[in-house]
Protein backbone atom coordinates (compact mmCIF):
# COMPACT_ATOMS: atom_id res chain seq x y z
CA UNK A 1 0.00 0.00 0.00
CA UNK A 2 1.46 3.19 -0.99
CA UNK A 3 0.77 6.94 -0.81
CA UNK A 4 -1.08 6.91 -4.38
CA UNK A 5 -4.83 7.29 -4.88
CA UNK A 6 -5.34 4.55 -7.17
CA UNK A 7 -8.82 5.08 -9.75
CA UNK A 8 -10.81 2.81 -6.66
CA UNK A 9 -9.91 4.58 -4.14
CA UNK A 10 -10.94 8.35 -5.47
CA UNK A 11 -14.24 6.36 -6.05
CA UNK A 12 -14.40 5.60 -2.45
CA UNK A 13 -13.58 9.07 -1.37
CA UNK A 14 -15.96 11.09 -3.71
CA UNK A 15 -18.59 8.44 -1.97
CA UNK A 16 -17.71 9.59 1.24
CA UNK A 17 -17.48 13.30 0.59
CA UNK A 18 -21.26 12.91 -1.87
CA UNK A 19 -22.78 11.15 1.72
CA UNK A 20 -21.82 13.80 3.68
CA UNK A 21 -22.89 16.30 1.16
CA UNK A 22 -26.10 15.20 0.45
CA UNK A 23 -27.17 14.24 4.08
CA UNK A 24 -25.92 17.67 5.55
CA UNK A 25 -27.85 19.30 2.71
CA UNK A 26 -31.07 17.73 4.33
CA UNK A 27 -30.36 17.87 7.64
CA UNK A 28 -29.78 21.41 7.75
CA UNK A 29 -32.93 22.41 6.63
CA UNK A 30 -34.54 20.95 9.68
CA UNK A 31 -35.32 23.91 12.04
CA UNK A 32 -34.47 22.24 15.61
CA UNK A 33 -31.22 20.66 14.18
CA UNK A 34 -27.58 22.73 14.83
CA UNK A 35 -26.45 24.52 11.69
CA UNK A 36 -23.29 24.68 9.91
CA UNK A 37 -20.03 27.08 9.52
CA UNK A 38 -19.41 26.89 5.78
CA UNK A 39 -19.22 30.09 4.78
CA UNK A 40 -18.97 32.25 8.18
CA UNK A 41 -18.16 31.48 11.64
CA UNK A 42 -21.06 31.63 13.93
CA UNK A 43 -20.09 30.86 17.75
CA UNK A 44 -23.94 30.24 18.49
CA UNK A 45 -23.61 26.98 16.44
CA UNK A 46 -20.34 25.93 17.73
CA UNK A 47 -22.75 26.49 21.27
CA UNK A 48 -25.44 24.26 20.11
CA UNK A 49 -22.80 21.35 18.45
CA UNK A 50 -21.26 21.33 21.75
CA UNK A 51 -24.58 21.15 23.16
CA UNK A 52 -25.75 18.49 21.86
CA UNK A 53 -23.20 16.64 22.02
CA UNK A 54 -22.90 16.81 25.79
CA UNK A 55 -26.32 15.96 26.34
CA UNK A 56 -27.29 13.64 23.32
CA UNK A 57 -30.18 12.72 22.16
CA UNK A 58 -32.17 10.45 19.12
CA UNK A 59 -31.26 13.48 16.80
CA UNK A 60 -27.64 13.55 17.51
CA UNK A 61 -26.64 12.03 13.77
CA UNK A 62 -28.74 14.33 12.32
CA UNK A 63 -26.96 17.12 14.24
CA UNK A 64 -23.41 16.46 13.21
CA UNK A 65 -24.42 15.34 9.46
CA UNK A 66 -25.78 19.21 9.63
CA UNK A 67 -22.61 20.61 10.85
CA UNK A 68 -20.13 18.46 9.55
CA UNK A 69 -21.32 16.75 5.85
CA UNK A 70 -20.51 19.77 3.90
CA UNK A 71 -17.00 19.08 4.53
CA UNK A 72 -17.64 16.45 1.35
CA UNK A 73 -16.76 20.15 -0.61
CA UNK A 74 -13.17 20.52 -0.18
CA UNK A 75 -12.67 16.53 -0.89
CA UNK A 76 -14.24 17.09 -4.02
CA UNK A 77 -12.06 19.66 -4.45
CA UNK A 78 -8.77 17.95 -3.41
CA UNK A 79 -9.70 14.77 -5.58
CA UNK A 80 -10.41 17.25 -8.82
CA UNK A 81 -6.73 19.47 -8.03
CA UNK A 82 -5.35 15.36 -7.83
CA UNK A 83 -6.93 14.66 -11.11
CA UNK A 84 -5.69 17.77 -13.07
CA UNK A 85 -2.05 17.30 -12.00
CA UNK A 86 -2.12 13.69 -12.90
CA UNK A 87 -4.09 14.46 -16.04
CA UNK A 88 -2.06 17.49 -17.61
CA UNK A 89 0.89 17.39 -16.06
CA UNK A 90 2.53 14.88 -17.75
CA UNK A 91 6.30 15.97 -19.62
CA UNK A 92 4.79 15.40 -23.09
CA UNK A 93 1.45 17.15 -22.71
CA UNK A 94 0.64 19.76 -24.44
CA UNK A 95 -0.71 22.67 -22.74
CA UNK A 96 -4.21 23.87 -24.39
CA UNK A 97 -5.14 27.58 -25.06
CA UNK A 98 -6.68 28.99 -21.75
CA UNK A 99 -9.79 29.47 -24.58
CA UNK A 100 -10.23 25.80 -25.54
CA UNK A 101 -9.32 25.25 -21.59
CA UNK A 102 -12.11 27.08 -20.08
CA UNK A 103 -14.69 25.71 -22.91
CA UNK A 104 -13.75 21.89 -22.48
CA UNK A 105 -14.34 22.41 -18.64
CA UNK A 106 -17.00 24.58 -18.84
CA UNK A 107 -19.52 22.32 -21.23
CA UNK A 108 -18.14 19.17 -18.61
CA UNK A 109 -19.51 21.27 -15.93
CA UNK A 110 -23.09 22.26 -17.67
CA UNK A 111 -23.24 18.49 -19.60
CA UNK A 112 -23.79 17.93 -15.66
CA UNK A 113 -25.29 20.56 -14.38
CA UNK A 114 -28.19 20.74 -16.68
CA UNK A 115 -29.84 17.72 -16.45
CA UNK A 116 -30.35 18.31 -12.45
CA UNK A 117 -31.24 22.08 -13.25
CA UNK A 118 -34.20 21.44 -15.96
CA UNK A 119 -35.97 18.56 -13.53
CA UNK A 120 -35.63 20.59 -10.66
CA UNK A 121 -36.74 23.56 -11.50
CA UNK A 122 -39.96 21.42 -12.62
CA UNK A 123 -40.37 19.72 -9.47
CA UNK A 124 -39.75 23.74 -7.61
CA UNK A 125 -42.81 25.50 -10.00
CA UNK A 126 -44.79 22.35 -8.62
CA UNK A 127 -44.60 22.39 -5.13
CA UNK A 128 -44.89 24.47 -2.38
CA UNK A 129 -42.27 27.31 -1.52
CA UNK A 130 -41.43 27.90 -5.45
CA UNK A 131 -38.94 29.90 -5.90
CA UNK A 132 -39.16 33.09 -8.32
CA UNK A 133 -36.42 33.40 -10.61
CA UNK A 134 -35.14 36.45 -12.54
CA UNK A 135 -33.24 36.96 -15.39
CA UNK A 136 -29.99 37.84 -13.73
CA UNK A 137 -30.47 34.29 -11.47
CA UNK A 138 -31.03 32.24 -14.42
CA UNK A 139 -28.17 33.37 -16.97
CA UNK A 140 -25.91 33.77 -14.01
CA UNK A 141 -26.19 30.17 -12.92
CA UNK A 142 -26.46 28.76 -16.79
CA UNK A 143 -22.90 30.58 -17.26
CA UNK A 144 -22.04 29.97 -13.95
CA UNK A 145 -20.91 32.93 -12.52
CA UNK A 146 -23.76 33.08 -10.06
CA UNK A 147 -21.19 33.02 -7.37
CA UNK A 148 -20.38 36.84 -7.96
CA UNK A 149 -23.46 38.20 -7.41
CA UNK A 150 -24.32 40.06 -4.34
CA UNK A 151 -25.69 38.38 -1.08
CA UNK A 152 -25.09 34.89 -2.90
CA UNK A 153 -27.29 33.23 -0.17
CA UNK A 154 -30.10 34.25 -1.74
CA UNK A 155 -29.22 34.56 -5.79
CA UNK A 156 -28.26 30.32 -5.89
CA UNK A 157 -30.95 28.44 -6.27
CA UNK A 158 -30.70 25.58 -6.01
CA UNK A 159 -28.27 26.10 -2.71
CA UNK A 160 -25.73 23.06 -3.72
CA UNK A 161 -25.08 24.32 -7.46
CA UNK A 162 -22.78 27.30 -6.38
CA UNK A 163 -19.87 24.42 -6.76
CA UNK A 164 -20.17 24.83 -10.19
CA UNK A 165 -19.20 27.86 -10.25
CA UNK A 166 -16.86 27.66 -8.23
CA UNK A 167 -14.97 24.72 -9.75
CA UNK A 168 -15.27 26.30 -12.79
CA UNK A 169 -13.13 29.47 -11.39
CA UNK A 170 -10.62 26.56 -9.91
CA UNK A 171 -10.27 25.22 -13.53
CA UNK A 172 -9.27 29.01 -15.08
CA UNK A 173 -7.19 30.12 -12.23
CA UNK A 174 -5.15 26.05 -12.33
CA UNK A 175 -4.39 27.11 -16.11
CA UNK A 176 -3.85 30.54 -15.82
CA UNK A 177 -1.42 30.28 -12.57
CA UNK A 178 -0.77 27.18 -10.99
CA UNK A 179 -0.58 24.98 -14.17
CA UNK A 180 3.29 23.31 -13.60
CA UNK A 181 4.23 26.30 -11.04
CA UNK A 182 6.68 25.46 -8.67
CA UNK A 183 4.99 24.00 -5.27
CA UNK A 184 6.14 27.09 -3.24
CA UNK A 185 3.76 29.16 -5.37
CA UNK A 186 0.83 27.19 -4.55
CA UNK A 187 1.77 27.25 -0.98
CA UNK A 188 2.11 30.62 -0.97
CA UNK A 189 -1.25 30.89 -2.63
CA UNK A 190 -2.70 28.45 -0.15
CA UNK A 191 -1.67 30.38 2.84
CA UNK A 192 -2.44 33.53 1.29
CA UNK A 193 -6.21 32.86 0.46
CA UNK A 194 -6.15 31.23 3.84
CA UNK A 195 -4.48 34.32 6.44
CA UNK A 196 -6.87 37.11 4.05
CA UNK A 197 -10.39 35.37 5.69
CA UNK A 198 -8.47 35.94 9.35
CA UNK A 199 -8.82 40.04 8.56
CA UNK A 200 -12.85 39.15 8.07
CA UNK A 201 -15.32 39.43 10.31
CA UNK A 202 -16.31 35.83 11.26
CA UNK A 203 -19.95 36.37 10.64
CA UNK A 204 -19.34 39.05 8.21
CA UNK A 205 -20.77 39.31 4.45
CA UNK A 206 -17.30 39.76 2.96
CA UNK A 207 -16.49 36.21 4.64
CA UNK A 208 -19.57 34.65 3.06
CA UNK A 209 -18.64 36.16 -0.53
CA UNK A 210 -14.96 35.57 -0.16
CA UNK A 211 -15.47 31.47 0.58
CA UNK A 212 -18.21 31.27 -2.13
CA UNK A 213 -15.55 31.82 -4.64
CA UNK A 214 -12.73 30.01 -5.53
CA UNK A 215 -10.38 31.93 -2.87
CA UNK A 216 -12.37 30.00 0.47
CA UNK A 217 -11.36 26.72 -1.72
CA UNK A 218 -7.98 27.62 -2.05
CA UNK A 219 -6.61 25.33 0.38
CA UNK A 220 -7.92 21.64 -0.61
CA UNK A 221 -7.37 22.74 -3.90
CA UNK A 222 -3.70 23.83 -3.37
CA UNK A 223 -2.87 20.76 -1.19
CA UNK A 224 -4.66 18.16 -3.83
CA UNK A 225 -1.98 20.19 -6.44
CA UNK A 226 0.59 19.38 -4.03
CA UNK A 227 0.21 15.73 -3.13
CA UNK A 228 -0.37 14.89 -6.75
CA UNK A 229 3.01 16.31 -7.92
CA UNK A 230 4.53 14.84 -4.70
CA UNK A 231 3.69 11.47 -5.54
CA UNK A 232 4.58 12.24 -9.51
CA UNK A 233 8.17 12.69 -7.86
CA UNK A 234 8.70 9.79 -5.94
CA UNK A 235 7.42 8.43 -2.61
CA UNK A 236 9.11 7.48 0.60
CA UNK A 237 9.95 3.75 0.10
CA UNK A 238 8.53 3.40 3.59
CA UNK A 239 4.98 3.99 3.59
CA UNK A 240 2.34 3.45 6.71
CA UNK A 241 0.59 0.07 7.59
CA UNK A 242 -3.16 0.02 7.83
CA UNK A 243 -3.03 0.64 12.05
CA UNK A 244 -1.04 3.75 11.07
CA UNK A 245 -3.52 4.70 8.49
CA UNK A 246 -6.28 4.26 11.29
CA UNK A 247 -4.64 6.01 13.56
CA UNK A 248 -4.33 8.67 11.23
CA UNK A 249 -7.60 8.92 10.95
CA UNK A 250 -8.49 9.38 14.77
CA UNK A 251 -5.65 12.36 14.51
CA UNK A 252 -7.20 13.90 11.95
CA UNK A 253 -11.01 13.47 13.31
CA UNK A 254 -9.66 15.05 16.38
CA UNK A 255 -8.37 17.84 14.17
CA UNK A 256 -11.39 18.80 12.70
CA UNK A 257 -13.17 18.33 16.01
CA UNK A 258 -11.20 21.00 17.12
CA UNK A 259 -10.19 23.30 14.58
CA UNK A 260 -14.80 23.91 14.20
CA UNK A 261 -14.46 25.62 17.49
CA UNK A 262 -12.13 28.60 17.11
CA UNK A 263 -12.66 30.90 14.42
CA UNK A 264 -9.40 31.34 13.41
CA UNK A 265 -8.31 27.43 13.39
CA UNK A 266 -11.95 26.97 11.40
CA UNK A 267 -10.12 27.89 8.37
CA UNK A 268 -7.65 24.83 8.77
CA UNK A 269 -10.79 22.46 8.76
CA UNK A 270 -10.43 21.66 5.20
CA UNK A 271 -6.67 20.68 5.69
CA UNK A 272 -7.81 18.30 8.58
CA UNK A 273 -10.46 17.00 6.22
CA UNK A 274 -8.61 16.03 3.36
CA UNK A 275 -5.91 14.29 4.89
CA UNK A 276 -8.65 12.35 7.11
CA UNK A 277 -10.33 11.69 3.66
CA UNK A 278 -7.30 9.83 2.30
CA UNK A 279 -6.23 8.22 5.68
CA UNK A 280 -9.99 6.65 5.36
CA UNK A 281 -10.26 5.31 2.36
CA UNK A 282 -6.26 3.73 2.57
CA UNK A 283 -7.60 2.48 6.36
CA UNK A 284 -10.30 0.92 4.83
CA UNK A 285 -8.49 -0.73 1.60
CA UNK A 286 -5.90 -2.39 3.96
CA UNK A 287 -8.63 -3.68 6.10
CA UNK A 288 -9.83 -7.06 4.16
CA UNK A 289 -12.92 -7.99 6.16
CA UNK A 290 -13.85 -4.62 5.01
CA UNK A 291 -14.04 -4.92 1.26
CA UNK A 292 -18.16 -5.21 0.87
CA UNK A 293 -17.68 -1.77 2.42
CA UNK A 294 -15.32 -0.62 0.09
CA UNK A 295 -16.84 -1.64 -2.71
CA UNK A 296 -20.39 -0.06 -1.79
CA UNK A 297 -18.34 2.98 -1.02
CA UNK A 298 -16.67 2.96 -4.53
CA UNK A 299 -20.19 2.63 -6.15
CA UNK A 300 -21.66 5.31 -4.10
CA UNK A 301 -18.17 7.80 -5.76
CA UNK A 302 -19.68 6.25 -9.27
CA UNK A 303 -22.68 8.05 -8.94
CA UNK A 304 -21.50 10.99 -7.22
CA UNK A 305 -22.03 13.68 -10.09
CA UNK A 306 -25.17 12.58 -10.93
CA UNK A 307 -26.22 12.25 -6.86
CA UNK A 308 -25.07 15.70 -6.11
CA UNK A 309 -27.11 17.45 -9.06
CA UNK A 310 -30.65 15.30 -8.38
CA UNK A 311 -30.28 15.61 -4.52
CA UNK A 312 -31.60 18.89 -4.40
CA UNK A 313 -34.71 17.51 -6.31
CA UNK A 314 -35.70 15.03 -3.98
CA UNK A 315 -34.82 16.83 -0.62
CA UNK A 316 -37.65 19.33 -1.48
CA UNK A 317 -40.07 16.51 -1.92
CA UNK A 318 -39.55 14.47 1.18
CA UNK A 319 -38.34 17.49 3.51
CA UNK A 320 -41.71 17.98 4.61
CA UNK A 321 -42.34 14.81 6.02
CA UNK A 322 -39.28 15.75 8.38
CA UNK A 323 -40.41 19.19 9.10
CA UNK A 324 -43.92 17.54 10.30
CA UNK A 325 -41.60 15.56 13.21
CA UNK A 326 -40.98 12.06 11.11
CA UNK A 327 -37.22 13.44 11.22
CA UNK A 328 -36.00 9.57 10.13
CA UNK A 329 -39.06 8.80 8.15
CA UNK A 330 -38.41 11.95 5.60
CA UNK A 331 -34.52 11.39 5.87
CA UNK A 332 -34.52 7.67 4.88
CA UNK A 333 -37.18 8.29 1.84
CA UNK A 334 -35.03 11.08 0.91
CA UNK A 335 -31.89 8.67 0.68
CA UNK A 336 -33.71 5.88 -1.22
CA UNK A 337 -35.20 8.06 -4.01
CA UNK A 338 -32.14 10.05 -4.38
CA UNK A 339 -29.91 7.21 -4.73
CA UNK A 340 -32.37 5.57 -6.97
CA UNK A 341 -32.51 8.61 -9.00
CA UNK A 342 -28.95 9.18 -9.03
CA UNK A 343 -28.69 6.02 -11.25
CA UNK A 344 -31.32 7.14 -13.68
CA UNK A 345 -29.07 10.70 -14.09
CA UNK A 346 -26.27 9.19 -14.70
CA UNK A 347 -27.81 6.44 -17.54
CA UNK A 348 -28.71 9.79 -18.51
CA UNK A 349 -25.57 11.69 -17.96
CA UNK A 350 -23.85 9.21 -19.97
CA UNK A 351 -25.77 9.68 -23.28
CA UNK A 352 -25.11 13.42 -23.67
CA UNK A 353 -22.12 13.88 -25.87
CA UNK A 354 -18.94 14.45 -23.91
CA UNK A 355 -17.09 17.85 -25.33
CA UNK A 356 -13.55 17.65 -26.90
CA UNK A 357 -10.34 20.30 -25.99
CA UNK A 358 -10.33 20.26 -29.39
């Protein structure tokens, strides 16, 4: 077992990072459940996570999918930095025009996107709590820049697809800048992004439109860039059994545990995350009794795209049931149809012609 991310285990870690992603982005809709810190730092929820947690209760899964499962976001980001690097980076690629570059991505990006967008924006004029687009909203999210508007909290809809647009500013600024830069530029960039949100007030608009663009993601991005091109040069002949890789993991749980409860540290959450996510996913591959596990978790990263654009779909049909007190009832309809679903998309997905950097 070595430091590499082989093709499986990606899989398995875009499943973990979709689960968390698309539980939190149910469970957080549910009034009495602790909220987030995604984009801003808000000390009242840190209160109520450490609440809970001290006096627990038959909700207490549902709390920390709500405050932790949007951490999935910077291991998607991490795993697409790793991909890049080990996808144009080789010594006889050539590099494409930053034109033809920002095309190919952008059409991969709305090949996806629009398929979720058209059925749920049905499924929203249908049922209750439609929301009222305008023209700005609608062109801004089909060209995905809809993460520059003002007050972006309430210009997305639906919430989850502002990671298009901010992947898609991640693919321009890799080619513009980082593309084969030297690793002390991205670090530089990393801690750069990072120290500016420490001059922000925690709770703060200019926070909440700083980390909705691709400066908040910064960091996974920048370290996926940098453990991609470390491996590309060579690993340490001695790499960690699987007890090392688990107890990796409990570091790095304890890390993110906590980094959430100091504003300042809450920027290094995505650090703790991604290493955490890799420690996992090597844990669990050097565990054999483990494999059905594996393999359902690998399945689960197969889906992924198409999961994270119908999600959004289903949660506003079974969210009700929740918000009427069947918490579990609502949650585990919510999982079966959107996994279900998420199959369908992709069979769908996968007949839409893929674009060419051509």
């Amino acid at each position: 077992m070595d430091y590499a991310l082989s093709r499986h285990e990606c899989n398995m870690l875009r499943g973990l990072a979709i689960i968390g992603i698309f539980l939190h982005n149910f469970c957080h809709w549910l009034a009495p459940i602790v909220k987030e810190n995604e984009y801003t730092y808000t000390q009242h929820h840190v209160d109520g996570l450490l609440q809970v947690t001290l006096h627990p209760d038959g909700n207490l899964p549902i709390h920390l999918l709500s405050f932790f499962g949007h951490y999935g976001v910077p291991v998607f980001l991490f795993l697409s930095a790793y991909g890049l690097v080990m996808k144009y980076e080789q010594d006889a690629m050539p590099t494409p025009s930053v034109w033809k570059w920002t095309r190919y991505h952008y059409l991969k990006l709305f090949k996806m996107m629009i398929v979720g967008f058209v059925a749920f924006t049905f499924i929203d004029a249908i049922t209750p709590g439609r929301w009222h687009y305008n023209v700005i909203q609608l062109l801004a999210q089909l060209t995905m820049l809809n993460n520059l508007l003002p007050d972006p909290d309430r210009q997305i809809w639906p919430g989850p697809y502002w990671f298009f647009g901010l992947m898609l500013q991640l693919y321009i600024v890799y080619r513009l800048f980082l593309h084969r830069c030297k690793g002390s530029t991205v670090v530089v960039w990393i801690i750069l992004f990072t120290a500016i949100q420490w001059l922000m007030a925690p709770e703060g608009e200019s926070l909440n439109r700083y980390r909705y663009n691709f400066m908040g993601g910064m960091l996974p991005f920048g370290l996926g860039l940098l453990y991609a091109r470390w491996i590309k040069r060579g690993m340490p002949t001695a790499v960690p059994n699987t007890a090392t890789w688990w107890a990796g993991t409990l570091l790095t749980v304890c890390g993110i545990w906590l980094c959430s409860l100091h504003s300042i540290l809450w920027t290094l959450v995505p650090l703790w995350v991604c290493v955490a996510g890799v420690c996992v996913v090597k844990a669990l591959t050097g565990t054999c009794h483990l494999h059905a596990i594996n393999e359902r978790l690998a399945w689960m990263g197969d889906i992924s795209a198409a999961l994270f654009v119908c999600h959004p779909i289903l949660r506003k049909v079974f969210i009700p049931i929740s918000r009427q007190g069947d918490i579990y009832t609502g949650l585990l309809l919510y999982i079966i149809a959107s996994i279900c679903v998420a199959w369908l998309f992709r069979e769908v997905m996968r007949r839409i012609p893929s674009p060419g950097m051509g």
